[in-house]
Protein backbone atom coordinates (compact mmCIF):
# COMPACT_ATOMS: atom_id res chain seq x y z
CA UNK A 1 37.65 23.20 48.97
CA UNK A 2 39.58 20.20 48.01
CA UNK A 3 38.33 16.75 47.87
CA UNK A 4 40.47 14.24 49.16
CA UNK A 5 40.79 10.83 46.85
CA UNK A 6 38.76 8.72 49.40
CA UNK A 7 35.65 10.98 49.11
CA UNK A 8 36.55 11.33 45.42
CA UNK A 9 36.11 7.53 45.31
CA UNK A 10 32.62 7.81 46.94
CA UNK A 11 31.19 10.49 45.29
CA UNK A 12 31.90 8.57 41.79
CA UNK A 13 29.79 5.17 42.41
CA UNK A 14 27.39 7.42 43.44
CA UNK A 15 27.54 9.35 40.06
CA UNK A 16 27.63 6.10 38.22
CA UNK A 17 24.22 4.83 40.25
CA UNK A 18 22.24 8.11 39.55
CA UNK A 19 23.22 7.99 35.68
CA UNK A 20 21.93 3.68 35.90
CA UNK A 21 18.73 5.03 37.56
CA UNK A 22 18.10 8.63 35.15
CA UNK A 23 18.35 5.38 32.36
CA UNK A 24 16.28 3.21 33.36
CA UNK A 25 13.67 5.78 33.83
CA UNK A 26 14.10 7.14 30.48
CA UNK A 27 13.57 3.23 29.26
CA UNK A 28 10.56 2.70 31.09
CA UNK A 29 9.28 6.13 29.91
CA UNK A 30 9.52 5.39 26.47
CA UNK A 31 8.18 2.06 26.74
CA UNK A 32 4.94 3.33 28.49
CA UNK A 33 4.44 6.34 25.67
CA UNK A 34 5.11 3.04 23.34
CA UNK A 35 2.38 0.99 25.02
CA UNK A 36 0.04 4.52 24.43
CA UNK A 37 0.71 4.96 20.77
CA UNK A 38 0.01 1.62 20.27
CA UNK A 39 -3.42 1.03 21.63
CA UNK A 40 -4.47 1.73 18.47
CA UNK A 41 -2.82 1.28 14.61
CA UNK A 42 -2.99 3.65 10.95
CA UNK A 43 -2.75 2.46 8.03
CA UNK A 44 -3.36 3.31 4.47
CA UNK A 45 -2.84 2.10 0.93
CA UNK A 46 -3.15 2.91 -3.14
CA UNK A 47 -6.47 4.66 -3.18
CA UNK A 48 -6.72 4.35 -6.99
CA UNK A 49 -7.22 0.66 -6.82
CA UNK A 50 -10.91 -0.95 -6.85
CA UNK A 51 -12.43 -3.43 -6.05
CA UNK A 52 -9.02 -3.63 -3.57
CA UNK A 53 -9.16 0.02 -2.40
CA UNK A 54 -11.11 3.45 -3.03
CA UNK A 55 -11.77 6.92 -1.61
CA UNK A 56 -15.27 6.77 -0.37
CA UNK A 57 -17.20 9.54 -2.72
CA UNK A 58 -19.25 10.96 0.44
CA UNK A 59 -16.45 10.70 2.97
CA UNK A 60 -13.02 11.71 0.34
CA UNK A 61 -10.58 10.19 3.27
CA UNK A 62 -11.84 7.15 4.48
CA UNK A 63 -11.17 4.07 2.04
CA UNK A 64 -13.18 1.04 0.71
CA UNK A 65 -12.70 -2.34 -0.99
CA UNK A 66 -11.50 -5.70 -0.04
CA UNK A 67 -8.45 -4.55 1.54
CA UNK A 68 -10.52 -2.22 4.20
CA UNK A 69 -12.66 -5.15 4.78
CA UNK A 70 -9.51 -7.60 5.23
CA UNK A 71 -8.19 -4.53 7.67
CA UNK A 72 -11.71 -4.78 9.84
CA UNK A 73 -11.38 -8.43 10.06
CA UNK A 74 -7.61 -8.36 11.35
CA UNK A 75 -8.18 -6.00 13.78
CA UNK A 76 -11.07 -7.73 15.53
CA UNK A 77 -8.48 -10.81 15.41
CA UNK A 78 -5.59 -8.92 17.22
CA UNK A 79 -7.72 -6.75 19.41
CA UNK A 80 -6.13 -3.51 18.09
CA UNK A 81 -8.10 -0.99 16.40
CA UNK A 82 -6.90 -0.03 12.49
CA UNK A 83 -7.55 3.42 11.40
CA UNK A 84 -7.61 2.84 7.55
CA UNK A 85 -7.21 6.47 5.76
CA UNK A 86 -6.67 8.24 2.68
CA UNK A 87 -3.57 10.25 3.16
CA UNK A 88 -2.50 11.41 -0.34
CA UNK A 89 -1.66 9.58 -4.10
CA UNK A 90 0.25 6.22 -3.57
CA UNK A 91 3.62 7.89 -3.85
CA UNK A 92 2.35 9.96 -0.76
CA UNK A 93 1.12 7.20 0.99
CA UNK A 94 4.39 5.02 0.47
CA UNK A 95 6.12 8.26 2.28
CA UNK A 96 3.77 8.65 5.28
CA UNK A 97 4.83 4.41 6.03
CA UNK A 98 8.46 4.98 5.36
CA UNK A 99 8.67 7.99 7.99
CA UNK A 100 6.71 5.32 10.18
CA UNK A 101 3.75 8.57 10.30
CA UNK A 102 1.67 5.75 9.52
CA UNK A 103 2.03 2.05 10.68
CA UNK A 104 0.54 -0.16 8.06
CA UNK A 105 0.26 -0.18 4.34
CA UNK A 106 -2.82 -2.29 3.69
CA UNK A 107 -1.18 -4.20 0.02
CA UNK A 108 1.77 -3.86 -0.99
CA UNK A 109 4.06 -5.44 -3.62
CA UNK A 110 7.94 -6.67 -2.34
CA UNK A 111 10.78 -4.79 -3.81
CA UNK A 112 13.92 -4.63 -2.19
CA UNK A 113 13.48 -1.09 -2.23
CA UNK A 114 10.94 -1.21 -0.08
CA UNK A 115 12.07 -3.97 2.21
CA UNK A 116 14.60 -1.63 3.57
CA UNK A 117 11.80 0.20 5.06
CA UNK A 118 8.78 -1.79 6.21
CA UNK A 119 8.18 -5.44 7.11
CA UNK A 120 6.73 -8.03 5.42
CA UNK A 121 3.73 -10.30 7.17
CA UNK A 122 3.35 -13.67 5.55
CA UNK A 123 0.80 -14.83 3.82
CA UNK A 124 -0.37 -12.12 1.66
CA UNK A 125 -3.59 -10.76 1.98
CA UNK A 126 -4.44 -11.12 -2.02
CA UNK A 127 -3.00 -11.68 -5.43
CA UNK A 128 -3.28 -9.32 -8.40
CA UNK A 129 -2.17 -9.52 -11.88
CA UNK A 130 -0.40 -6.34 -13.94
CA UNK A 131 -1.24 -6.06 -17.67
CA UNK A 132 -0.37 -3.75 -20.83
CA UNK A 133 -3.02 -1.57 -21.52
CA UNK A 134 -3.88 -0.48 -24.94
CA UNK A 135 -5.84 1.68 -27.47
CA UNK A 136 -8.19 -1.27 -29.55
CA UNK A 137 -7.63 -0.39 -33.03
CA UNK A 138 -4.70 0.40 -32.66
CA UNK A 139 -2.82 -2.33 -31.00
CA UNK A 140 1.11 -3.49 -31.76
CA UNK A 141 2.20 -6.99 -31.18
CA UNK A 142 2.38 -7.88 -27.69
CA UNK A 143 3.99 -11.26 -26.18
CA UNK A 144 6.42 -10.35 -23.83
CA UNK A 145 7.82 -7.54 -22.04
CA UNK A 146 10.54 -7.30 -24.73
CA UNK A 147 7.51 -6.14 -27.06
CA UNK A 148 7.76 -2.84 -24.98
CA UNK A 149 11.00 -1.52 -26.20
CA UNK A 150 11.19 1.34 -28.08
CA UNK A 151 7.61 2.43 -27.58
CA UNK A 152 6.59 5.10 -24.58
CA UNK A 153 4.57 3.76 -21.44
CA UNK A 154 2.90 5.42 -18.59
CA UNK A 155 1.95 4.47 -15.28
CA UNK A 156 1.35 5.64 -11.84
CA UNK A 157 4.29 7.75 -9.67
CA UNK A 158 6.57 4.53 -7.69
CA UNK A 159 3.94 1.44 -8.84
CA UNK A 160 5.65 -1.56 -9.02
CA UNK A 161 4.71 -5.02 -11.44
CA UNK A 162 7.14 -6.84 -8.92
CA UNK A 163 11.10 -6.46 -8.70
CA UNK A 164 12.14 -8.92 -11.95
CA UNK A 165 9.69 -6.10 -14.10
CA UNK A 166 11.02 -3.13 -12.30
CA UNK A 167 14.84 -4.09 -12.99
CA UNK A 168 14.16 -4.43 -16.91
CA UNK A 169 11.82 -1.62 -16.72
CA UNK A 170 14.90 0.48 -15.61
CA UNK A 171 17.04 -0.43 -17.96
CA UNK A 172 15.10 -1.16 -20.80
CA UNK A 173 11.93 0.58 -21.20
CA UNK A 174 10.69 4.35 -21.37
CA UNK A 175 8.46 4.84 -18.84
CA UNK A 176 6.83 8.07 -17.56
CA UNK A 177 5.15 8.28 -14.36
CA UNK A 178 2.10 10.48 -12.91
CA UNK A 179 0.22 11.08 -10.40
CA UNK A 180 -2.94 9.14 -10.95
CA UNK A 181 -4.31 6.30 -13.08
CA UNK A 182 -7.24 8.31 -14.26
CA UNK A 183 -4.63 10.66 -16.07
CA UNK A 184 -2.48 7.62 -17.21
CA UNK A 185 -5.65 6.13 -19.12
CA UNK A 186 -6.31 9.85 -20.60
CA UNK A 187 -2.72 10.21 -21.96
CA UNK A 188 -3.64 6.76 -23.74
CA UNK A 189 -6.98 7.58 -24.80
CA UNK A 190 -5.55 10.79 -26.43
CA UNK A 191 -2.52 9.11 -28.17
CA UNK A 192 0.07 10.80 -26.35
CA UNK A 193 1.98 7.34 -24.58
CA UNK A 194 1.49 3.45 -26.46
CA UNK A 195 0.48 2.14 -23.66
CA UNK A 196 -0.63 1.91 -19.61
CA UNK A 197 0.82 0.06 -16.97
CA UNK A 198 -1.20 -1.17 -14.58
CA UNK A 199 -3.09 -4.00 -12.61
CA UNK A 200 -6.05 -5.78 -14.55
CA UNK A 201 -8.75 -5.95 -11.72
CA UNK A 202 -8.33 -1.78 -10.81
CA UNK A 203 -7.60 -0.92 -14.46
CA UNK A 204 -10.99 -2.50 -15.48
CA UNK A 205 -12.69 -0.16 -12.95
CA UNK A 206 -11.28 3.32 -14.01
CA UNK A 207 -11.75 2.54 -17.55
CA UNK A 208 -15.43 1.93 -16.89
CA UNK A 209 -15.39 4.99 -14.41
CA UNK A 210 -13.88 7.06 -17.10
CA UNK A 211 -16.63 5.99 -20.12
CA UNK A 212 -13.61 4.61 -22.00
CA UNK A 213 -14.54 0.48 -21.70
CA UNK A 214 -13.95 -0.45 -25.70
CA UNK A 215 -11.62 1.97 -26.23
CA UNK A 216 -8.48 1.05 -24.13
CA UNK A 217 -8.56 -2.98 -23.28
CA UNK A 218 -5.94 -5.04 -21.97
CA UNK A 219 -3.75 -7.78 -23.18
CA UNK A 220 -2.17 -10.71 -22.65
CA UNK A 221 -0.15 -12.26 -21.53
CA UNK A 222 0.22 -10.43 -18.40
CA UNK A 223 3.46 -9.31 -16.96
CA UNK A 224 3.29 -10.42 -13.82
CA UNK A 225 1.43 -11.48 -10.69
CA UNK A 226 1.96 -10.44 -7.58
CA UNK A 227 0.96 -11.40 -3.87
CA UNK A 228 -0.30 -8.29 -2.14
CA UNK A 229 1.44 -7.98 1.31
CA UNK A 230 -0.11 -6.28 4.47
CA UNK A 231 3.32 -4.51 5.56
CA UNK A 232 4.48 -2.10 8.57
CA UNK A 233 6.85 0.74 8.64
CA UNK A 234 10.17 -0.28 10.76
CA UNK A 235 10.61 3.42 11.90
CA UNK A 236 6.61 3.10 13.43
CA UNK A 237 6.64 3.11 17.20
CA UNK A 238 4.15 0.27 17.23
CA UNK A 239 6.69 -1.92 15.36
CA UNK A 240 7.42 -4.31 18.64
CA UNK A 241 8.10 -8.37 17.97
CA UNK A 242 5.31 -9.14 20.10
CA UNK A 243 2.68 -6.81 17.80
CA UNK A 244 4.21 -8.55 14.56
CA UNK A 245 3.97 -12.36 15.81
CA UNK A 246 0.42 -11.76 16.68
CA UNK A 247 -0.08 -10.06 13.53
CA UNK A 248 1.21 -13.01 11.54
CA UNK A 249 -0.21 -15.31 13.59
CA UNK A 250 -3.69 -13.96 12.97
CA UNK A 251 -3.26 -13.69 9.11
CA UNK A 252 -2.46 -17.09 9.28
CA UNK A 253 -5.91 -17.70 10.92
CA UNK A 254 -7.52 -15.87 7.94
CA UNK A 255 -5.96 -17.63 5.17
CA UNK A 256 -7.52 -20.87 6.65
CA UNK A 257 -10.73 -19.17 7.43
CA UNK A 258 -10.67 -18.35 3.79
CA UNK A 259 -10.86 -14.21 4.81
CA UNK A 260 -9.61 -13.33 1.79
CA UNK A 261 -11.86 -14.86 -0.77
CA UNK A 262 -14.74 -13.76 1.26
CA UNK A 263 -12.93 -9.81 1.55
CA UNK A 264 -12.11 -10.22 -2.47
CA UNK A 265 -16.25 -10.79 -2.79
CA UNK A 266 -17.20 -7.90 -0.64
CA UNK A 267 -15.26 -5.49 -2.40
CA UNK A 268 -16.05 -5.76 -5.98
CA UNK A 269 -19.90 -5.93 -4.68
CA UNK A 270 -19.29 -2.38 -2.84
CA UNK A 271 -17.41 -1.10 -6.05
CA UNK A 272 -20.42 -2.15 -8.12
CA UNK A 273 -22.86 -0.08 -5.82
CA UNK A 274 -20.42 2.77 -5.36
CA UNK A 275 -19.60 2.70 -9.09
CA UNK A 276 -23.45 2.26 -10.38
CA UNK A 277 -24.41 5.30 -8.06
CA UNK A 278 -21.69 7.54 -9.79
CA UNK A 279 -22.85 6.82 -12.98
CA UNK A 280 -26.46 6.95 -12.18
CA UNK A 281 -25.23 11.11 -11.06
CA UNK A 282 -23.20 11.66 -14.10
CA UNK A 283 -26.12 10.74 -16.02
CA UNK A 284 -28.51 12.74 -14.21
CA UNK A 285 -25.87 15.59 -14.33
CA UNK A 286 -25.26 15.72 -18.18
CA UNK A 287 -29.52 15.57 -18.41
């Protein structure tokens, strides 16, 4: 049967209208399984870094420190609960927020790197400060990052001291990378690298952890210090403008209400009792 050009130019309108509509109702769809997703957040963060973060010892993927309690006290704030979880070493965990798999990362340095893949929420949630770690007794010369040519480093798989140490790392510097701090500190301890890479505050606690305080120390000056940013992955599906102005809005609120300081205060306090029970069952272990 042939259609004439008058019902031809009926029948396409109508075509037209039923595409509009099958649209829409995709739209709407994916805007109410975005609402779903999103009555409720993940995040996670570098589990090898006390007093900020830690893998509880009696529960391996839930993390503590000053971040998780900065985490508790934002989500109260914007009325969204924050699953905060171990998910793997910090290289894994950086992953899981790029694929947007997770939403948050609970501190965070800026690169430009990493820019390209999550957001940053002003202000940060803390400040830490990177130092060289070395072997006392057997110390070279150490004033500026320059002082770190020609010798071999080690630090933890994509850590970052901040992106104007990164780009002369790169070029400059011989740097190895593994998976956790715990081995970085051994390689040092047994002479096989000059020196360790890493942030004072967290550094201080594995060295302690690892019965090697006196042995490796760090010096100064430091090379560099870094705001800690609260960041979300741009691929998550939670990643709306109205979740990341009320997000901002309430770290704002904290920064004034001095959340921080007091989050800072309850984490090396936990990392004290966590840390003093370990050793108190190492001790009893080795007896």
């Amino acid at each position: 049967m042939r259609l004439h050009n008058k019902q031809l130019l009926r029948i396409v309108p109508l075509m037209g209208l039923f595409g509009v509509l099958l649209g829409t109702q995709s739209v709407l769809a994916q805007t109410s399984t975005s609402k779903e997703q999103c009555r409720s957040l993940t995040a996670t963060g570098n589990s090898e870094y006390p007093p900020f973060l830690w893998r509880n010892p009696n529960n391996p993927n839930e993390l503590l420190g000053a971040n998780a309690f900065f985490i508790k006290a934002l989500s109260k704030r914007i009325g969204v609960p924050i699953k905060l979880e171990h998910v793997g070493p910090w290289s894994r965990a950086q992953s899981e927020v790029k694929s947007g798999r997770v939403d948050l990362m609970a501190g965070a340095f800026y690169t430009s790197t990493r820019a390209d893949y999550m957001d940053y929420f002003s202000p940060v949630m803390l400040h830490t400060t990177s130092v060289v770690w070395q072997r006392k007794g057997n110390q070279f010369p150490f004033h500026s990052k320059e002082d770190l040519v020609g010798k071999w480093g080690v630090t933890v798989i994509n850590n970052s001291f901040g992106q104007v140490f990164d780009e002369f790392a790169q070029r400059r510097l011989n740097i190895l990378s593994v998976a956790s701090l715990s081995q970085a500190f051994l390689m040092l301890a047994a002479d096989r690298v000059d020196y360790v890479l890493y942030e004072k505050n967290p550094g201080e606690a594995y060295v302690a952890m690892l019965g090697l305080s006196g042995k490796i120390v760090p010096v100064e000056p430091s090379i560099s210090s870094e705001g800690l940013y609260l960041t979300m992955s741009k691929d998550s599906p939670c990643n709306t403008e109205e979740l990341r102005q009320k997000i901002a809005k309430a770290l704002r609120d904290m920064r004034q209400d001095g959340v921080a300081e007091t989050s800072l205060m309850k984490g090396l306090k936990e990392w004290d009792k966590t840390h003093a029970k370990e050793l108190k069952s190492l001790s009893q272990n080795s007896g």
